[in-house]
C-alpha atoms as a PDB file:
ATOM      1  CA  UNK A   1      -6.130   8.072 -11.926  1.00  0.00           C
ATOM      2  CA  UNK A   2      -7.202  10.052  -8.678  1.00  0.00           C
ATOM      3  CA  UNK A   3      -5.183  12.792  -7.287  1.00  0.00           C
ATOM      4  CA  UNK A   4      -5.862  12.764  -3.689  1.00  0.00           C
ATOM      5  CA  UNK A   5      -6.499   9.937  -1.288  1.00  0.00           C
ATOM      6  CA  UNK A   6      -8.590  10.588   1.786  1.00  0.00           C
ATOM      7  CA  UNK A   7      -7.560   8.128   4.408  1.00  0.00           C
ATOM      8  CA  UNK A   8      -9.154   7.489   7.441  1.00  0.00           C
ATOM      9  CA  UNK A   9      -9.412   4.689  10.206  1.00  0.00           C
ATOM     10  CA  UNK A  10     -11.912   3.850  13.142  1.00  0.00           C
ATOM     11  CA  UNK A  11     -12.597   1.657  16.160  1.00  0.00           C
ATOM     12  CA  UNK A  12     -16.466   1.605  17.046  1.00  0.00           C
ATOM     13  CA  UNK A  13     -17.434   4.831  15.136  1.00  0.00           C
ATOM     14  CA  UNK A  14     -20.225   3.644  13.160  1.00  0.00           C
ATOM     15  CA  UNK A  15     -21.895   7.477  13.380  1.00  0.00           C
ATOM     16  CA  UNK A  16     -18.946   9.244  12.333  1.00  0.00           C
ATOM     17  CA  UNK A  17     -18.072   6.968   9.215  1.00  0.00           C
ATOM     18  CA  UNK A  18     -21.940   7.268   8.410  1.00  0.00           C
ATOM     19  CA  UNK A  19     -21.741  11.272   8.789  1.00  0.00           C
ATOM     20  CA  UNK A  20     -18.537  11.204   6.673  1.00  0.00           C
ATOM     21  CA  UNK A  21     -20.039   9.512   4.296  1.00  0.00           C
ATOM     22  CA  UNK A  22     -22.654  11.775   3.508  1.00  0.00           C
ATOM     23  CA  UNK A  23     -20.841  14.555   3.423  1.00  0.00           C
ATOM     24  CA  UNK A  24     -18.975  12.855   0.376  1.00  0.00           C
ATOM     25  CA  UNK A  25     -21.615  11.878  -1.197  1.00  0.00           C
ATOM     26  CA  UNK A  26     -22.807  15.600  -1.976  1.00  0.00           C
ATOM     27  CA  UNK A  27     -19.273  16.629  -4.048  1.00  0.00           C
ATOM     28  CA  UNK A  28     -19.602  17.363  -7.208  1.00  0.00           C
ATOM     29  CA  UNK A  29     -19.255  14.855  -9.678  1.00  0.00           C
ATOM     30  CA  UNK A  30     -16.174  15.758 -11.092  1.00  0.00           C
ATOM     31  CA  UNK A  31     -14.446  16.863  -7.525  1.00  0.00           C
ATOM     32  CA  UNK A  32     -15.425  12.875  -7.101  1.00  0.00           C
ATOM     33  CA  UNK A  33     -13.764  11.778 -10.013  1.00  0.00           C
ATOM     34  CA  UNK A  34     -10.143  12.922  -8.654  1.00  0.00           C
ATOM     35  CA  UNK A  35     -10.539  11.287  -5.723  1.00  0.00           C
ATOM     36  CA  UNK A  36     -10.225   8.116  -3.773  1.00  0.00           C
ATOM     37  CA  UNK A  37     -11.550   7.155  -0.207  1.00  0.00           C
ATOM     38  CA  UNK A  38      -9.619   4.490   1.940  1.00  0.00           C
ATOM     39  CA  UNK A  39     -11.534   3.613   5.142  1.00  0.00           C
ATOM     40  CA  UNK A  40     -10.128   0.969   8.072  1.00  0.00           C
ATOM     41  CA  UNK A  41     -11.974  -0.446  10.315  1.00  0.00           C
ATOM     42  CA  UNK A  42      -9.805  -1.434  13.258  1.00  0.00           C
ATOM     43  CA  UNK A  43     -11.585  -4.330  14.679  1.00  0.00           C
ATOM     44  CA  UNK A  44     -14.825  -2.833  15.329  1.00  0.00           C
ATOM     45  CA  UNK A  45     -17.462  -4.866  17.339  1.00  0.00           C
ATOM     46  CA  UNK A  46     -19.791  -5.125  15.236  1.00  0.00           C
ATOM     47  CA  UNK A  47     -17.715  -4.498  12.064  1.00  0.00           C
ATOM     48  CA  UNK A  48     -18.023  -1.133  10.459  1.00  0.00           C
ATOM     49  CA  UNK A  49     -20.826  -1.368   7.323  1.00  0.00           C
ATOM     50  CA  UNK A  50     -20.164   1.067   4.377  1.00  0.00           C
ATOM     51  CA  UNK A  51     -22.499   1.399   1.200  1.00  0.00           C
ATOM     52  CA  UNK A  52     -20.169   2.650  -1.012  1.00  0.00           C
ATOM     53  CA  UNK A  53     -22.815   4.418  -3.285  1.00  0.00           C
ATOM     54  CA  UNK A  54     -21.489   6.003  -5.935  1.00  0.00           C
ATOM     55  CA  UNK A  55     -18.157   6.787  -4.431  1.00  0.00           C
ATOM     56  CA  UNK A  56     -14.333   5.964  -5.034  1.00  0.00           C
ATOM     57  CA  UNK A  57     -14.118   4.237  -1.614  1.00  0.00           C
ATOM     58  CA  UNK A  58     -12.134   1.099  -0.319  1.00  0.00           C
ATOM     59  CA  UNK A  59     -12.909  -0.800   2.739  1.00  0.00           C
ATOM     60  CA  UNK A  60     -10.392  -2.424   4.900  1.00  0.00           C
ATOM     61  CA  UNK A  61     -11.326  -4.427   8.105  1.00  0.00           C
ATOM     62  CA  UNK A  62      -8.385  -5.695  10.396  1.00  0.00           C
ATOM     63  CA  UNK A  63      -8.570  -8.872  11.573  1.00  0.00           C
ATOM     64  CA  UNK A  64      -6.561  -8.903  14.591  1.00  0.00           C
ATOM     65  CA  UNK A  65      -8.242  -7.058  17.702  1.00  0.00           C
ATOM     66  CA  UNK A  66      -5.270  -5.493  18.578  1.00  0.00           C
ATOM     67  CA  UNK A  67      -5.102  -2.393  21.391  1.00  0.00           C
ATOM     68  CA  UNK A  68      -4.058   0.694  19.641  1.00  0.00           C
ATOM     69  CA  UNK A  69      -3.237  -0.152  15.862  1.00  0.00           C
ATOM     70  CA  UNK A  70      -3.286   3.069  14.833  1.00  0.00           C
ATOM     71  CA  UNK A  71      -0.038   3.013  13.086  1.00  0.00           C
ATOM     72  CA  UNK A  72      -0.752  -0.304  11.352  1.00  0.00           C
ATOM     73  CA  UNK A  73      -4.448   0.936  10.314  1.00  0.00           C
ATOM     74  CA  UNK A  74      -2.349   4.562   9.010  1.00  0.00           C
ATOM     75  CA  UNK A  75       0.247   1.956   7.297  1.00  0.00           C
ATOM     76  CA  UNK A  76      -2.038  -0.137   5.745  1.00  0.00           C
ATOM     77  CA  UNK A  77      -4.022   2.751   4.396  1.00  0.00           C
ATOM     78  CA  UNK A  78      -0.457   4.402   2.665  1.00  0.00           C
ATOM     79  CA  UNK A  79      -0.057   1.060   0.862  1.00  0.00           C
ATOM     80  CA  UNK A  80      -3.019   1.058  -1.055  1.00  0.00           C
ATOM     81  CA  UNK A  81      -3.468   4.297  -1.755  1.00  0.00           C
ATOM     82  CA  UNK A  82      -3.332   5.024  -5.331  1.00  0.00           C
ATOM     83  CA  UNK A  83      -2.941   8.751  -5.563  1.00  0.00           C
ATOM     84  CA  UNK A  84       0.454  10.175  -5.384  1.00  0.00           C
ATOM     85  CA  UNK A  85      -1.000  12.383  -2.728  1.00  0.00           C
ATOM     86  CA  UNK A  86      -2.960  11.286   0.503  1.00  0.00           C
ATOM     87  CA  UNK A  87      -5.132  13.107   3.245  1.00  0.00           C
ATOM     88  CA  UNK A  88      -4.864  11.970   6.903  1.00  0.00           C
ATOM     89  CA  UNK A  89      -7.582  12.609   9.614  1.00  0.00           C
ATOM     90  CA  UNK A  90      -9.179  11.226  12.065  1.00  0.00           C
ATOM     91  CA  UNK A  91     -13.265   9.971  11.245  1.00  0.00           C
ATOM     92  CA  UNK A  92     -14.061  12.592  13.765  1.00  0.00           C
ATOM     93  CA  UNK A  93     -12.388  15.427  11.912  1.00  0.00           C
ATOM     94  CA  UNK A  94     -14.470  17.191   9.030  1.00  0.00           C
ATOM     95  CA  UNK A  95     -13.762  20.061   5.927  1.00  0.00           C
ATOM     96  CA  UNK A  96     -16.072  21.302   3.652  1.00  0.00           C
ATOM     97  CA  UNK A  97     -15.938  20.464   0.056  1.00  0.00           C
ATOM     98  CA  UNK A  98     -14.475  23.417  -0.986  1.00  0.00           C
ATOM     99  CA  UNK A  99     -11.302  23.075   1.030  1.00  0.00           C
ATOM    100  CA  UNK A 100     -11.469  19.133  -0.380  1.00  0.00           C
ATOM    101  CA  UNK A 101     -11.241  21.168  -3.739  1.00  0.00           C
ATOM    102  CA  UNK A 102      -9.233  23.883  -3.290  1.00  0.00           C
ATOM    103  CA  UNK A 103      -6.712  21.094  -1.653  1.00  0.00           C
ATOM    104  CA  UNK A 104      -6.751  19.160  -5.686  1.00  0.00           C
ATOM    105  CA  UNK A 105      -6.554  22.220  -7.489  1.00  0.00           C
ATOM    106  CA  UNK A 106      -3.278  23.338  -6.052  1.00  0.00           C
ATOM    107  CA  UNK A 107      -1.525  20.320  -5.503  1.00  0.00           C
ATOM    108  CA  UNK A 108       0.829  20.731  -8.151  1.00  0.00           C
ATOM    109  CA  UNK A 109       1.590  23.954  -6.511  1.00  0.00           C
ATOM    110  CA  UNK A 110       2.443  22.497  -2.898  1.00  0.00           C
ATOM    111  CA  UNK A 111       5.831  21.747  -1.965  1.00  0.00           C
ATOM    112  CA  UNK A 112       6.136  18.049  -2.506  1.00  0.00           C
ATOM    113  CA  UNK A 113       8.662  17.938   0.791  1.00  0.00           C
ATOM    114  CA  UNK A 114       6.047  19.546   3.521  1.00  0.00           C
ATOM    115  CA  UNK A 115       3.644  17.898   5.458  1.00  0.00           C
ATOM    116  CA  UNK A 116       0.616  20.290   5.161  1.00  0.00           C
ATOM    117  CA  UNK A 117      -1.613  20.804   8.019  1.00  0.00           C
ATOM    118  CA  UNK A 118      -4.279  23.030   8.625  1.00  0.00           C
ATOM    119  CA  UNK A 119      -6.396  25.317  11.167  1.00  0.00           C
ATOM    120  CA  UNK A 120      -8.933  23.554  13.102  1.00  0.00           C
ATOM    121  CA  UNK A 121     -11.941  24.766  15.079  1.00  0.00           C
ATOM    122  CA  UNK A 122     -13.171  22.530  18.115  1.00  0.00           C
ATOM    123  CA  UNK A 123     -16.594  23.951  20.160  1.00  0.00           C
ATOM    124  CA  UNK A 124     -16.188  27.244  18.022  1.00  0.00           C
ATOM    125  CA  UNK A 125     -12.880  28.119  19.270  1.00  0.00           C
ATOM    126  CA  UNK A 126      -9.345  27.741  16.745  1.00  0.00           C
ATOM    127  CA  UNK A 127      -7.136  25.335  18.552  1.00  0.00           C
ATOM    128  CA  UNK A 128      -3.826  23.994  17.537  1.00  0.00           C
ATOM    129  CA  UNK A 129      -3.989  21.957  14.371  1.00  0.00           C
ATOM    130  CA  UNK A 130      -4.468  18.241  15.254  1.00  0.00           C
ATOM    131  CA  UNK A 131      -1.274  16.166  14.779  1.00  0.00           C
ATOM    132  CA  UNK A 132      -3.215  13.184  12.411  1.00  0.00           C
ATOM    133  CA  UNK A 133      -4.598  15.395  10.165  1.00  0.00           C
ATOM    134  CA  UNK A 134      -2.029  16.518   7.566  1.00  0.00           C
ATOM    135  CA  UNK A 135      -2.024  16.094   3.444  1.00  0.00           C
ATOM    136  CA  UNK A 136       1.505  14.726   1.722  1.00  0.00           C
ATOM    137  CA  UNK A 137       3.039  13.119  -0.843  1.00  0.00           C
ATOM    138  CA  UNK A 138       2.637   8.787  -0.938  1.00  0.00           C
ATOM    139  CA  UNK A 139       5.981   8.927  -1.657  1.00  0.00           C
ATOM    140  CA  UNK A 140       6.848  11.095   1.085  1.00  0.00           C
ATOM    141  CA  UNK A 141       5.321   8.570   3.459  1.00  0.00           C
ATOM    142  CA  UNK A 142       7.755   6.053   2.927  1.00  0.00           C
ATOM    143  CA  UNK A 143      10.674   7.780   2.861  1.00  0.00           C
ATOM    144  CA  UNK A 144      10.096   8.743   6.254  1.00  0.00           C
ATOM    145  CA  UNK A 145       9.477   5.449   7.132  1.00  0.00           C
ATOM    146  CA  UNK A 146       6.041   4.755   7.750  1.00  0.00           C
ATOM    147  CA  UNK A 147       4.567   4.040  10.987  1.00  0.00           C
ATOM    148  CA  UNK A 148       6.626   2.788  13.551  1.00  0.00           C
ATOM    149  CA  UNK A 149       3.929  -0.596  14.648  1.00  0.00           C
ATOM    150  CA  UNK A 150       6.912  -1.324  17.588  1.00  0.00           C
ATOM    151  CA  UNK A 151       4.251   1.690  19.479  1.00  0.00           C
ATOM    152  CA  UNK A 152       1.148  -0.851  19.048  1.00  0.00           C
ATOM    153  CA  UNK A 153      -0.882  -2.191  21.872  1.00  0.00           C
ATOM    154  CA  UNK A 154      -0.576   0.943  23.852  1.00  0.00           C
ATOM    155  CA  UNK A 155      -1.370   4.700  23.377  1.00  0.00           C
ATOM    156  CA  UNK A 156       0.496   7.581  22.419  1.00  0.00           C
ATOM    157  CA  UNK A 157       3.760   8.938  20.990  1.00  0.00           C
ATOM    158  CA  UNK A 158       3.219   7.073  17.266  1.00  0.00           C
ATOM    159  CA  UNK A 159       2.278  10.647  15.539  1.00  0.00           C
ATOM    160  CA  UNK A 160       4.840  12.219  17.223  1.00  0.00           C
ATOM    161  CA  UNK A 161       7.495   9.951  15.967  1.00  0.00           C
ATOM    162  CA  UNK A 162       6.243  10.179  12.440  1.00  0.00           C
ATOM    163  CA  UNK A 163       6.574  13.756  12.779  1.00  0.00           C
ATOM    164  CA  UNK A 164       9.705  13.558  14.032  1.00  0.00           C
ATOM    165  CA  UNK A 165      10.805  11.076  11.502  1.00  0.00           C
ATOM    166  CA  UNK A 166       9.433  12.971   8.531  1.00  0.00           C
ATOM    167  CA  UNK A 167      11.388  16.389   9.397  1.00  0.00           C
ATOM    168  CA  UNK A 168      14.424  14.291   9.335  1.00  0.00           C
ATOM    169  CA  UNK A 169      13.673  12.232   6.520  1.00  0.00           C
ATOM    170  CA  UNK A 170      11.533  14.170   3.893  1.00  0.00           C
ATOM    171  CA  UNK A 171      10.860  18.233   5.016  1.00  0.00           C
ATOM    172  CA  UNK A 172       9.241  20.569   7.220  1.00  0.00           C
ATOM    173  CA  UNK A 173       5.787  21.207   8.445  1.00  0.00           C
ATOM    174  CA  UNK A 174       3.768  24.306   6.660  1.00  0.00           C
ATOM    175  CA  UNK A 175       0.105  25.136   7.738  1.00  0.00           C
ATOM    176  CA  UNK A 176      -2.437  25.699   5.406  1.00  0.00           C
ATOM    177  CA  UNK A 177      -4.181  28.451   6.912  1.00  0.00           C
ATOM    178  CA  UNK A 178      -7.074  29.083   4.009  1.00  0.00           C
ATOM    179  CA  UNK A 179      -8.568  25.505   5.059  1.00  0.00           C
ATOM    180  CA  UNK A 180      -9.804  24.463   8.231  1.00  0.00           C
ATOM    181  CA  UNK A 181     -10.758  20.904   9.564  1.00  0.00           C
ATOM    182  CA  UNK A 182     -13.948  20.991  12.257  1.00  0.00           C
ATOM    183  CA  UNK A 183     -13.684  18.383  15.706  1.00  0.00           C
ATOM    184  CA  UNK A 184     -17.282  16.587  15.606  1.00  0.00           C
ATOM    185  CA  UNK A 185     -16.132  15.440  19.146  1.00  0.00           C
ATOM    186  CA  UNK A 186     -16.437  11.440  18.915  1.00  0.00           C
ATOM    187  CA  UNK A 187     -14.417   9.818  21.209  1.00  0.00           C
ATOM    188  CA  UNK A 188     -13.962   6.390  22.018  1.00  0.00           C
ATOM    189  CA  UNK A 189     -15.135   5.674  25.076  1.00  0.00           C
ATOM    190  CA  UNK A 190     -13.488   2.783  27.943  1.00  0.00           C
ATOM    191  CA  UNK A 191     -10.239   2.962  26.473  1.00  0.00           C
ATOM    192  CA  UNK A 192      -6.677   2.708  28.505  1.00  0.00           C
ATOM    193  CA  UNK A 193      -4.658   5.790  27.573  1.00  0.00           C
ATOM    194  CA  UNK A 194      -2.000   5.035  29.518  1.00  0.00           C
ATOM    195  CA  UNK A 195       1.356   6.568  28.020  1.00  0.00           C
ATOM    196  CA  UNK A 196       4.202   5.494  30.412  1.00  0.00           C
ATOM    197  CA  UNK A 197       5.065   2.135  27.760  1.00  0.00           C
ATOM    198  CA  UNK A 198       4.831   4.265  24.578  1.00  0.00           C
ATOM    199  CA  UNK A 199       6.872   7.389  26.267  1.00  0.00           C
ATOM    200  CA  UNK A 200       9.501   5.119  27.561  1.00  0.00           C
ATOM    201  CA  UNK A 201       9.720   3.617  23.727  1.00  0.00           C
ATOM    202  CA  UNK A 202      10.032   6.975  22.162  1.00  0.00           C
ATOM    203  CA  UNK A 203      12.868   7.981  24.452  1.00  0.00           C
ATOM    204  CA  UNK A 204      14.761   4.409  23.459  1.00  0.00           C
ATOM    205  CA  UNK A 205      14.235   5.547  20.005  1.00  0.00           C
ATOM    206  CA  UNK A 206      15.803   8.593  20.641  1.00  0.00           C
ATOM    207  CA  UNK A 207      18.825   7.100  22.201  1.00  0.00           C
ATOM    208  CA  UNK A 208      19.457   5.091  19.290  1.00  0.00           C
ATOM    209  CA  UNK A 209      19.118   7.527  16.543  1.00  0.00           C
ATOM    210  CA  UNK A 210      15.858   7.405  15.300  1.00  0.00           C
ATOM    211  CA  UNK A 211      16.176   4.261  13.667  1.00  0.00           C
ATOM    212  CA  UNK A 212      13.382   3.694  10.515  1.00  0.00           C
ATOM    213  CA  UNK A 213      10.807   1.624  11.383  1.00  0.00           C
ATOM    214  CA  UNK A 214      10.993  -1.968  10.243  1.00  0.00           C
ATOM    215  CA  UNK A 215       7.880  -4.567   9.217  1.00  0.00           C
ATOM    216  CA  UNK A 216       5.093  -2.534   8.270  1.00  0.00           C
ATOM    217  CA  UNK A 217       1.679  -4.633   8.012  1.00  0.00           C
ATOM    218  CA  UNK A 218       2.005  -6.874  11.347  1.00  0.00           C
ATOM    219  CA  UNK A 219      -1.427  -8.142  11.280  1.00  0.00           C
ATOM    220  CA  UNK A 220      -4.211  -9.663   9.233  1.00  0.00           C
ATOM    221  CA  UNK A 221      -6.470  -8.047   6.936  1.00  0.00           C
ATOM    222  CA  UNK A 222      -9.375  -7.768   4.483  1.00  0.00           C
ATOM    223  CA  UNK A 223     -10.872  -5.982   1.843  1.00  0.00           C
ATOM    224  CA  UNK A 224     -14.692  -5.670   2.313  1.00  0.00           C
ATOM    225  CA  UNK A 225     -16.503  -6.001  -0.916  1.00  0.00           C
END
């Protein structure tokens, strides 16, 4: 069985899946047998293609074009995931595959409780460590609830409630300063990033406790062959 899952989703990214890709397709051979790959493509127009190759990899297309599913797409990737530990980022963030191994040779060393993120460097310069990249336990995930989908449809304030939720829930936050995760800078373009819906949710969930989110999954989906 694989160790880690690396778990990443995208809307209209076809160049950074494709550069992603090739980067994993140059680990060693027996780096790639302890791993699995989950990609989701979030309604993509045209649909994300993947050739697979030689790799570990899974990919998920949603079938509901649905604003901002980035808690569904993180969700849906947490439920397949067959490693007891997964890797979060974002198609645009990238590591070398030395810090991929260094991350599965000391796993059994890691507190099991911490969400572990790491430096990252974006135009040359270290900034603060980006908020979806982070390696935990599976199990972890759940216990702090998942993804809250009640923030879908509009943008922001999802990874800060997980974050929230999981120092409540599971443990605290430790930073993994001997790995560092590089911005390639892809953005989606055209996009409303309008917060005022999401920020006025968060603050509701605040007033009534935190409450763990309910109905993960609210949308179609399919494994691509």
């Amino acid at each position: 069985m694989s160790k880690l899952t690396l778990i990443t989703h995208v809307y209209n990214a076809q160049e950074g899946v494709n550069q992603q890709i090739e980067e994993w397709r140059k680990y060693s051979p027996d780096l790639l047998d302890q791993l699995e790959f989950i990609v989701i493509d979030d309604y993509s127009t045209p649909p994300l293609l993947i050739d697979k190759g030689n790799l570990n990899l899974r990919h998920f297309r949603v079938n509901d074009d649905i604003d901002w599913n980035m808690p569904g797409c993180r969700n849906l990737g947490a439920v397949h995931a067959a490693s007891p530990w997964v890797l979060y980022f974002d198609v645009d963030a990238i590591t070398p595959e030395k810090n991929i191994r260094l991350m599965v040779n000391n796993l059994d060393a890691l507190n099991p409780n911490a969400l572990h993120v790491f430096n990252r460097v974006h135009h040359g310069v270290f900034v603060e460590p980006h908020i979806n990249t982070y390696l935990i336990k599976r199990t972890g995930f759940f216990k702090a609830g998942g993804y809250d989908e009640d923030f879908i449809k509009h943008y922001g304030f999802e990874d800060v409630l997980f974050r929230n939720m999981w120092r409540r829930h599971v443990g605290p936050d430790i930073l993994v300063r001997e790995i560092t995760f590089y911005q390639l800078g892809h953005r989606t373009k055209d996009l409303n990033r309008d917060i005022s819906r999401n920020q006025a949710l968060i603050q509701y969930k605040a007033a009534t406790g935190f409450p763990k989110p309910q109905s993960l999954i609210r949308f179609d989906w399919t494994e691509v062959s």
